[in-house]
Protein backbone atom coordinates (compact mmCIF):
# COMPACT_ATOMS: atom_id res chain seq x y z
CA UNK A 1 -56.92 -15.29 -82.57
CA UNK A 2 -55.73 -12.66 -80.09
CA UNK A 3 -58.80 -13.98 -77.46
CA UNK A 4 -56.07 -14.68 -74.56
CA UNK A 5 -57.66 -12.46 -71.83
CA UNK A 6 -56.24 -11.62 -68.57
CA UNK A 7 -58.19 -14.26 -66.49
CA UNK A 8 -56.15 -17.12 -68.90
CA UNK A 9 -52.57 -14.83 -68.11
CA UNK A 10 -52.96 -14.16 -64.40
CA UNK A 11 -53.13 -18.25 -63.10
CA UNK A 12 -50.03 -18.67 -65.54
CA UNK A 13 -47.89 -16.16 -64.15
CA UNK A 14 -49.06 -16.80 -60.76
CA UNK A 15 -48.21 -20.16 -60.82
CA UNK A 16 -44.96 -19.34 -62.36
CA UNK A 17 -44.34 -16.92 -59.34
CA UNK A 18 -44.93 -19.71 -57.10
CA UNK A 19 -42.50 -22.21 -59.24
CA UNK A 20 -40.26 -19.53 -59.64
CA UNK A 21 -40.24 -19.12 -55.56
CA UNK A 22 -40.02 -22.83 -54.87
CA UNK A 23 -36.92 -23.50 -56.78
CA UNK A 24 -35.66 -20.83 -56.30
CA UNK A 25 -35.60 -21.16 -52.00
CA UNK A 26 -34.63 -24.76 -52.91
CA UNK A 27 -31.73 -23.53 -54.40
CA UNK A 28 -30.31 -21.34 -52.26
CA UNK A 29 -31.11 -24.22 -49.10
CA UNK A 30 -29.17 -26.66 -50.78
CA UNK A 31 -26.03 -24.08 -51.49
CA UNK A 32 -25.70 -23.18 -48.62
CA UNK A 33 -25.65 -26.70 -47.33
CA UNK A 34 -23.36 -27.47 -49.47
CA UNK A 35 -21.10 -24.87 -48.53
CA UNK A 36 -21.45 -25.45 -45.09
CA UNK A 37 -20.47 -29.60 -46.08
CA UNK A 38 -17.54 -28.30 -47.91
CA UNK A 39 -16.05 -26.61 -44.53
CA UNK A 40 -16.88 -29.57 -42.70
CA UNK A 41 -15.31 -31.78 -45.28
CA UNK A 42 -12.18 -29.41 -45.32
CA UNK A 43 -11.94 -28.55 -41.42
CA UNK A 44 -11.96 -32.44 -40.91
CA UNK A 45 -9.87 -33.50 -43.39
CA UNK A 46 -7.27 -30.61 -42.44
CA UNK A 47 -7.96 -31.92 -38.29
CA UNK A 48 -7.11 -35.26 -39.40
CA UNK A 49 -3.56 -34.38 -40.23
CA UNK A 50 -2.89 -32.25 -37.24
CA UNK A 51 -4.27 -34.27 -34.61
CA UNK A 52 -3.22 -38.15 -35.86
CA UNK A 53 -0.07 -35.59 -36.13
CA UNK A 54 0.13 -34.72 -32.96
CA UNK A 55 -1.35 -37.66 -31.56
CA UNK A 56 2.06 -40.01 -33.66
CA UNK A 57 4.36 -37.90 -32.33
CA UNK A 58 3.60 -37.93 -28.47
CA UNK A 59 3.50 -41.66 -28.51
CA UNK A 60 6.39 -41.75 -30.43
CA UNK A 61 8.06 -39.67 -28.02
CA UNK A 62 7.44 -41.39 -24.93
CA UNK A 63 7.83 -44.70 -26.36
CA UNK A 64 11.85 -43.83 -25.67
CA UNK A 65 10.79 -44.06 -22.10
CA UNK A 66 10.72 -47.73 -20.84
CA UNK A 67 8.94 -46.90 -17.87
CA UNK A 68 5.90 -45.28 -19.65
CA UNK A 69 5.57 -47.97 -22.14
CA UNK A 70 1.99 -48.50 -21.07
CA UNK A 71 1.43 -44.64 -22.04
CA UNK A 72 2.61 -45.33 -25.54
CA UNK A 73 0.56 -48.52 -26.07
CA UNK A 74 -2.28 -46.06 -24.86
CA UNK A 75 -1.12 -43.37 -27.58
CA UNK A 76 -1.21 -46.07 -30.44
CA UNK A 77 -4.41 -47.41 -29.01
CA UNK A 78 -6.01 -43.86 -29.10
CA UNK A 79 -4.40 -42.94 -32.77
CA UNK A 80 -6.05 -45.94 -34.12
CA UNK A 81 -9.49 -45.34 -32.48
CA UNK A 82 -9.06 -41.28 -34.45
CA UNK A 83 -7.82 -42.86 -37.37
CA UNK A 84 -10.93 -44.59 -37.45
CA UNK A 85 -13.19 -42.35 -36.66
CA UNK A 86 -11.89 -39.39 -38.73
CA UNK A 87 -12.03 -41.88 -41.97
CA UNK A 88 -15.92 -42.81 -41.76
CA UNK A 89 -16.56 -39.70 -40.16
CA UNK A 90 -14.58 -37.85 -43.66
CA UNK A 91 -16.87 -40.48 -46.10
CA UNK A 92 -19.97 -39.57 -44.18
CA UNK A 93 -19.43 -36.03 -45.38
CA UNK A 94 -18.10 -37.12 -48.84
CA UNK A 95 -20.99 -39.23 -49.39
CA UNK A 96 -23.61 -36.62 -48.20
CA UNK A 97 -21.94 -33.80 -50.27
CA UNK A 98 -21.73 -35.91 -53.53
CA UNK A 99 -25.65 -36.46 -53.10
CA UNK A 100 -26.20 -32.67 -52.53
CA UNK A 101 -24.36 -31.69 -55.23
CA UNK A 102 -26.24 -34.17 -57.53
CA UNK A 103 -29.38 -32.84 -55.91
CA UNK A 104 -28.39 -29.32 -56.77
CA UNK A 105 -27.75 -30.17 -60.32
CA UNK A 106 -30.81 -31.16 -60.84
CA UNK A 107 -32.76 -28.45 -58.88
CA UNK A 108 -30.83 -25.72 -61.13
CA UNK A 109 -31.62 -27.70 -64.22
CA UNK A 110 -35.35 -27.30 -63.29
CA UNK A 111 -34.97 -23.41 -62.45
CA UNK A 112 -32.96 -22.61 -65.16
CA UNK A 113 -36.37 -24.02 -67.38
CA UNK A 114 -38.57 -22.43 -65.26
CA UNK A 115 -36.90 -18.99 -65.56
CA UNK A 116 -36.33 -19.13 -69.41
CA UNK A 117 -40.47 -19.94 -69.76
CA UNK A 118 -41.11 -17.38 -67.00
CA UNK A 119 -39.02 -14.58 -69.04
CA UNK A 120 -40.49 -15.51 -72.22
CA UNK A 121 -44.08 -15.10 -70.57
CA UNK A 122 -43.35 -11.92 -69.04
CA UNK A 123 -42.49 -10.48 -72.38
CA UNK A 124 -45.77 -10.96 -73.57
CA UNK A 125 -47.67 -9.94 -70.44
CA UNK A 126 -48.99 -6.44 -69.27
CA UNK A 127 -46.10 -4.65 -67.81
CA UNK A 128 -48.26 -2.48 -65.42
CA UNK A 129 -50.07 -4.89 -63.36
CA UNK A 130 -48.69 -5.50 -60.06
CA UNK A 131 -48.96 -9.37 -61.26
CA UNK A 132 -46.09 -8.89 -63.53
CA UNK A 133 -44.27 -6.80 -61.01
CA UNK A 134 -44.05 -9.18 -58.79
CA UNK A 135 -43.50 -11.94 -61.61
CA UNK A 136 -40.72 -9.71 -62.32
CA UNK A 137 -38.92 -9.75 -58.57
CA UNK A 138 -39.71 -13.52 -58.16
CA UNK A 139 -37.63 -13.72 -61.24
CA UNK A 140 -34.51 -11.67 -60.46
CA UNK A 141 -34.81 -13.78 -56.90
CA UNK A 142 -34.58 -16.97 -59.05
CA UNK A 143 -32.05 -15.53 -61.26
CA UNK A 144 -29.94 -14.54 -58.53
CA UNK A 145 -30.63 -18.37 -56.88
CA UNK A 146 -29.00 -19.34 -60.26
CA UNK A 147 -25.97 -17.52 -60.26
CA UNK A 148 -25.07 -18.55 -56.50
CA UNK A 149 -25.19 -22.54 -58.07
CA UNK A 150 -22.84 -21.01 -60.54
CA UNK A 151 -20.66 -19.42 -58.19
CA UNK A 152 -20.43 -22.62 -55.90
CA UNK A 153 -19.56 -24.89 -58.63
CA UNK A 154 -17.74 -22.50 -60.70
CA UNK A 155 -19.95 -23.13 -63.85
């Protein structure tokens, strides 16, 4: 029963190659998006602090001057409006990151599939074709796509 010929082999691996490819870019996209939310998500949150900070303690300052009390209903006035904006700005990003992440789950679900079948069919495939070779660097690429989810979630 060994009548599995190379027209039957080369489709599967090439379609692999392009699955491997696919999910792999996809990936990589959405870590890097991720990472790039994270920062956001962090440099906002951090911003928050220091500004509504800053922002207190000016029109706390000048509300000890009678004559500027205008200046200090213009302070709370303006640390409102941040507060405001900071908070939906901050669960804009939350929101957003929570769906990448899920997104990202299931992308490295499907690769992690994809490269177990693609190993187990490159095992059994002609190692000197330049099909296979290139089987074989779509699936270190893919592998490596892997590891980065890993490395951003700490899995």
């Amino acid at each position: 029963m060994m009548t599995t010929n190379k027209t039957y082999r080369q489709p599967r691996l090439e379609e692999l190659n392009l699955l491997l490819n696919k999910y792999g870019e996809k990936s990589i996209k959405l870590c890097e998006k991720i990472e790039d939310y994270r920062v956001k998500y962090y440099l906002t949150s951090s911003l928050f602090f220091v500004f509504g900070g800053c922002i207190a303690l000016i029109t706390w300052a000048t509300s000890f001057f009678k004559e500027n009390i205008y200046f200090a209903i213009l302070g709370v006035l303006f640390f409102t409006l941040f507060i405001i904006y900071t908070a939906i700005f901050v669960q804009n990003i939350k929101r957003r990151l929570k769906s990448l992440e899920k997104t990202a789950k299931q992308i490295s679900f499907r690769l992690e599939k994809i490269i177990r079948v693609a190993s187990q069919i490159h095992n059994h495939t002609d190692q000197l074709s330049i099909l296979a070779l290139e089987s074989d660097l779509r699936l270190a690429d893919a592998e490596s796509a892997l590891e980065y989810y890993q490395e951003i979630f700490g899995k």
